[in-house]
N, C-alpha and C. Protein backbone atom coordinates (compact mmCIF):
# COMPACT_ATOMS: atom_id res chain seq x y z
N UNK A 1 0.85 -1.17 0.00
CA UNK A 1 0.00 0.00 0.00
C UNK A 1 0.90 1.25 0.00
N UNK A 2 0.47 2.48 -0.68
CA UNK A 2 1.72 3.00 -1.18
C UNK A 2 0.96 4.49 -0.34
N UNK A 3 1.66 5.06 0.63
CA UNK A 3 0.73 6.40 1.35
C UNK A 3 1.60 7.65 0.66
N UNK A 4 1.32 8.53 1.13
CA UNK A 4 2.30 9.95 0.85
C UNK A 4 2.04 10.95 1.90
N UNK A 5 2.82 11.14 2.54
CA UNK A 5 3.27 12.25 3.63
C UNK A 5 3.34 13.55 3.25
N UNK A 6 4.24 14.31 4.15
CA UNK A 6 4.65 15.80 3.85
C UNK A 6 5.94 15.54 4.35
N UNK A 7 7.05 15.81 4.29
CA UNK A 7 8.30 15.70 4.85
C UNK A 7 8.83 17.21 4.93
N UNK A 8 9.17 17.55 5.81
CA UNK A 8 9.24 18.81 6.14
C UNK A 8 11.02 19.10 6.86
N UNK A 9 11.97 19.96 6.29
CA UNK A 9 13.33 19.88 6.36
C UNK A 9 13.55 21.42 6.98
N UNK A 10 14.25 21.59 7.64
CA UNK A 10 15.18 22.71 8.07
C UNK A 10 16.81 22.87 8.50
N UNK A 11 16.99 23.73 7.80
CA UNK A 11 18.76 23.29 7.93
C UNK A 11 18.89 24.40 9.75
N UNK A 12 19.92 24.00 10.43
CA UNK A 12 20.18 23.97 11.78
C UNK A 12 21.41 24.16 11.95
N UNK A 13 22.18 24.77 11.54
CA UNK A 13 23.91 25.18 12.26
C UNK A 13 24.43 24.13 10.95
N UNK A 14 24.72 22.95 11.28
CA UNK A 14 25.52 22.11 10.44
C UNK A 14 24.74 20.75 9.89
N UNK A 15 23.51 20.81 10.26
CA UNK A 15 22.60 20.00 10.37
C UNK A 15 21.69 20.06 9.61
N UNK A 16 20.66 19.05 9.23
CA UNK A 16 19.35 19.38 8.53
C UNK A 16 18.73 18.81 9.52
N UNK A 17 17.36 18.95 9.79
CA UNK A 17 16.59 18.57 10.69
C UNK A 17 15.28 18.25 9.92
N UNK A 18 14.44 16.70 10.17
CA UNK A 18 13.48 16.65 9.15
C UNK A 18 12.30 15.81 9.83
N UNK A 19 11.33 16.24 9.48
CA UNK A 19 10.11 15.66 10.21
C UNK A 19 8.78 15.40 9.67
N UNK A 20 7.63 14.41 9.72
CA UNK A 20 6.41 14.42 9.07
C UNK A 20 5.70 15.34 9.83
N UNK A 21 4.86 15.97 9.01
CA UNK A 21 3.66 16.90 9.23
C UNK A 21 2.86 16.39 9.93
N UNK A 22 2.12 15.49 9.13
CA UNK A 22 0.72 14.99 9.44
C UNK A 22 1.05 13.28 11.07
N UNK A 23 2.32 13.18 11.34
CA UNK A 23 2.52 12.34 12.34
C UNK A 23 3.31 12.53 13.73
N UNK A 24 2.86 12.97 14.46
CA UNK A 24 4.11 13.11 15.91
C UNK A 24 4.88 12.23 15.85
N UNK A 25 6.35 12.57 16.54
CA UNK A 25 6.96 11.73 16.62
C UNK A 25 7.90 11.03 15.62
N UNK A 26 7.85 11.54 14.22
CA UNK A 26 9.13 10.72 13.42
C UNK A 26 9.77 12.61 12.76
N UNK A 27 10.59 12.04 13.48
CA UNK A 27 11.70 12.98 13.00
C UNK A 27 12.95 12.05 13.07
N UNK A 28 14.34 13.27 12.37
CA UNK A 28 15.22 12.84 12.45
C UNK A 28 16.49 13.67 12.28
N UNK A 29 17.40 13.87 11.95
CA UNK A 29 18.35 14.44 11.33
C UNK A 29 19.68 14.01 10.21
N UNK A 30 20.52 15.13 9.86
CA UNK A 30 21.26 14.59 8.65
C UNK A 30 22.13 15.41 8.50
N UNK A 31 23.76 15.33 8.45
CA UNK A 31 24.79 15.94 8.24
C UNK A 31 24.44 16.26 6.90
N UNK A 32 23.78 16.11 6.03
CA UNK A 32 23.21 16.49 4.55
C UNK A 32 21.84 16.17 3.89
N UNK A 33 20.91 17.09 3.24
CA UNK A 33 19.92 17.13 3.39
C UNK A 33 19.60 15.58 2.56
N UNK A 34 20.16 14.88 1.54
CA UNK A 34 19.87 13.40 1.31
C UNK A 34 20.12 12.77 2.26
N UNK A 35 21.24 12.83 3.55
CA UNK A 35 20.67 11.81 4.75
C UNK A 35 19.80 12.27 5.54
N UNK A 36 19.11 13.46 5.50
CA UNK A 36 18.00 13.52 6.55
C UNK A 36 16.94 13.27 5.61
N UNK A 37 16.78 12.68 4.29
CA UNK A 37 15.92 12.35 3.40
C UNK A 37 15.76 10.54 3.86
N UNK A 38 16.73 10.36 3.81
CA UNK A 38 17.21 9.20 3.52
C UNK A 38 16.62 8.12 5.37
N UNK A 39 17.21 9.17 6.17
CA UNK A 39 16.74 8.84 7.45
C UNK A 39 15.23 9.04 7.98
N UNK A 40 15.01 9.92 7.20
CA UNK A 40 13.16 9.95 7.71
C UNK A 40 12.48 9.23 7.15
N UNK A 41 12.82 8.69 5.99
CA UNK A 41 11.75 7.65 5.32
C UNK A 41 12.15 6.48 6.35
N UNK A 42 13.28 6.13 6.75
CA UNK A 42 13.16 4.84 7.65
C UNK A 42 12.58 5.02 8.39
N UNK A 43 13.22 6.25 9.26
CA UNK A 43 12.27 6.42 10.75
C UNK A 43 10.57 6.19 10.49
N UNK A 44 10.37 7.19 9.34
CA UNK A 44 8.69 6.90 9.24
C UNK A 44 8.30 5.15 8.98
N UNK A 45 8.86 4.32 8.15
CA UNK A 45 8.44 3.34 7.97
C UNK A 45 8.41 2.54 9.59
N UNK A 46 9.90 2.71 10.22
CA UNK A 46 9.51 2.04 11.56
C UNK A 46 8.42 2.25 12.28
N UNK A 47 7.94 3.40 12.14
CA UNK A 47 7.15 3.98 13.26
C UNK A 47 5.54 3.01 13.37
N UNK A 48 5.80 2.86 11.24
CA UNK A 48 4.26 2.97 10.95
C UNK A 48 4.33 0.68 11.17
N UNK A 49 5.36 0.57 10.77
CA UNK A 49 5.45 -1.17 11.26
C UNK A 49 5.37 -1.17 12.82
N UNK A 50 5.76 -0.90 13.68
CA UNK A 50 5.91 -0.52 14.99
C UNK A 50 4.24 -0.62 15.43
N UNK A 51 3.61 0.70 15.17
CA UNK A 51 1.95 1.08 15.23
C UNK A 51 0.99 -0.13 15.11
N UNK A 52 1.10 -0.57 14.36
CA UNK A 52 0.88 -1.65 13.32
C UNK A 52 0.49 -2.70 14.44
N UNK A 53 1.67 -2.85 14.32
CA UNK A 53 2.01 -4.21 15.43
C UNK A 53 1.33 -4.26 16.86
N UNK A 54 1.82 -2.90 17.06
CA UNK A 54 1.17 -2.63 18.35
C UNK A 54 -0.33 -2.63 18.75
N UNK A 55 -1.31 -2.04 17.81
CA UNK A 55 -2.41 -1.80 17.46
C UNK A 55 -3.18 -3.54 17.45
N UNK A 56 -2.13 -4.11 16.46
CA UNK A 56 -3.18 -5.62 16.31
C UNK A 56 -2.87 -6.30 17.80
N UNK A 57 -2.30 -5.66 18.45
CA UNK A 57 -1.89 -7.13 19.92
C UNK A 57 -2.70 -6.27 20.87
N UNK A 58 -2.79 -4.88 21.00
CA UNK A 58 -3.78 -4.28 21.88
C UNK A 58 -5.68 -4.59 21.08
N UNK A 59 -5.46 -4.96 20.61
CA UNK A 59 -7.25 -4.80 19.77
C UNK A 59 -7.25 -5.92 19.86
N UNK A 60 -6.64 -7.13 19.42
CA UNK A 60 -6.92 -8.43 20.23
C UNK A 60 -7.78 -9.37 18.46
N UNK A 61 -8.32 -10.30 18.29
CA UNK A 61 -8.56 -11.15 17.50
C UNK A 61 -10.04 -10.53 16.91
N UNK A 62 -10.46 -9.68 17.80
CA UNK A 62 -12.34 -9.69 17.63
C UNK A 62 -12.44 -8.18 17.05
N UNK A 63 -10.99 -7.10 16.27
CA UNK A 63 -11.61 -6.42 16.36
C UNK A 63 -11.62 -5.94 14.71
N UNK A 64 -12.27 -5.11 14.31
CA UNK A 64 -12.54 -4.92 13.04
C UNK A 64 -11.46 -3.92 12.16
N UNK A 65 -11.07 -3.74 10.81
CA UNK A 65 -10.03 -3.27 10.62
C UNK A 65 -10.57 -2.96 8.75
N UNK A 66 -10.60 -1.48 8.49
CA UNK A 66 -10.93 -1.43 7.32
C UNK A 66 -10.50 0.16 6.90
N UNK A 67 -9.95 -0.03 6.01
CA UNK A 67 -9.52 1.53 5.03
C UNK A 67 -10.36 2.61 5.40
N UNK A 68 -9.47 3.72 5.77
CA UNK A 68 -10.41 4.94 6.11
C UNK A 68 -9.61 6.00 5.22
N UNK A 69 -10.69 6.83 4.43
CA UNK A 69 -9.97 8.28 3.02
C UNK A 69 -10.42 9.00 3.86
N UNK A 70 -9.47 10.62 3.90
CA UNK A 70 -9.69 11.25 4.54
C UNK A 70 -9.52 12.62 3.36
N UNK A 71 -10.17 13.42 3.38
CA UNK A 71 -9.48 14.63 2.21
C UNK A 71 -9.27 15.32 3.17
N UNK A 72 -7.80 15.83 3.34
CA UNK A 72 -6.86 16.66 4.24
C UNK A 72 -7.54 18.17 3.56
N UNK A 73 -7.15 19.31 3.98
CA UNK A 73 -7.24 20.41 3.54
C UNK A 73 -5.21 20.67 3.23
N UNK A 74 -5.32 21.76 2.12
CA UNK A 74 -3.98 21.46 1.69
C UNK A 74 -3.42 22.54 2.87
């Protein structure tokens, strides 16, 4: 399933600093703005396998699970 984010970058002294919009919590950084590219797509993928996981062992066998569209405002 293929999603699309916002990835959002700021350079910082010597640093890039990079983070999703629409998710708390996955950020990252990058001595150059392709490794703070490069590092937030992992971080985001962990987060969202992580969630995932977590979600099906707290909800347990009985609970229901189905695609939700949302139209964001831009």
């Amino acid at each position: 399933m293929k999603q699309q984010f916002t990835a959002v970058y700021k350079k910082s002294g010597k640093w890039y600093l990079g983070w999703v919009e629409e998710l708390s919590g996955v950020n990252t950084q990058g001595r150059t703005l392709a490794e703070a590219r490069k590092n937030l797509e992992e971080a985001l993928t962990l987060v969202l396998e992580v969630n995932r996981v977590i979600s099906r062992k707290d909800a347990g066998t009985g609970a229901r699970r189905e695609p939700l569209n949302v139209l964001l405002p831009a």
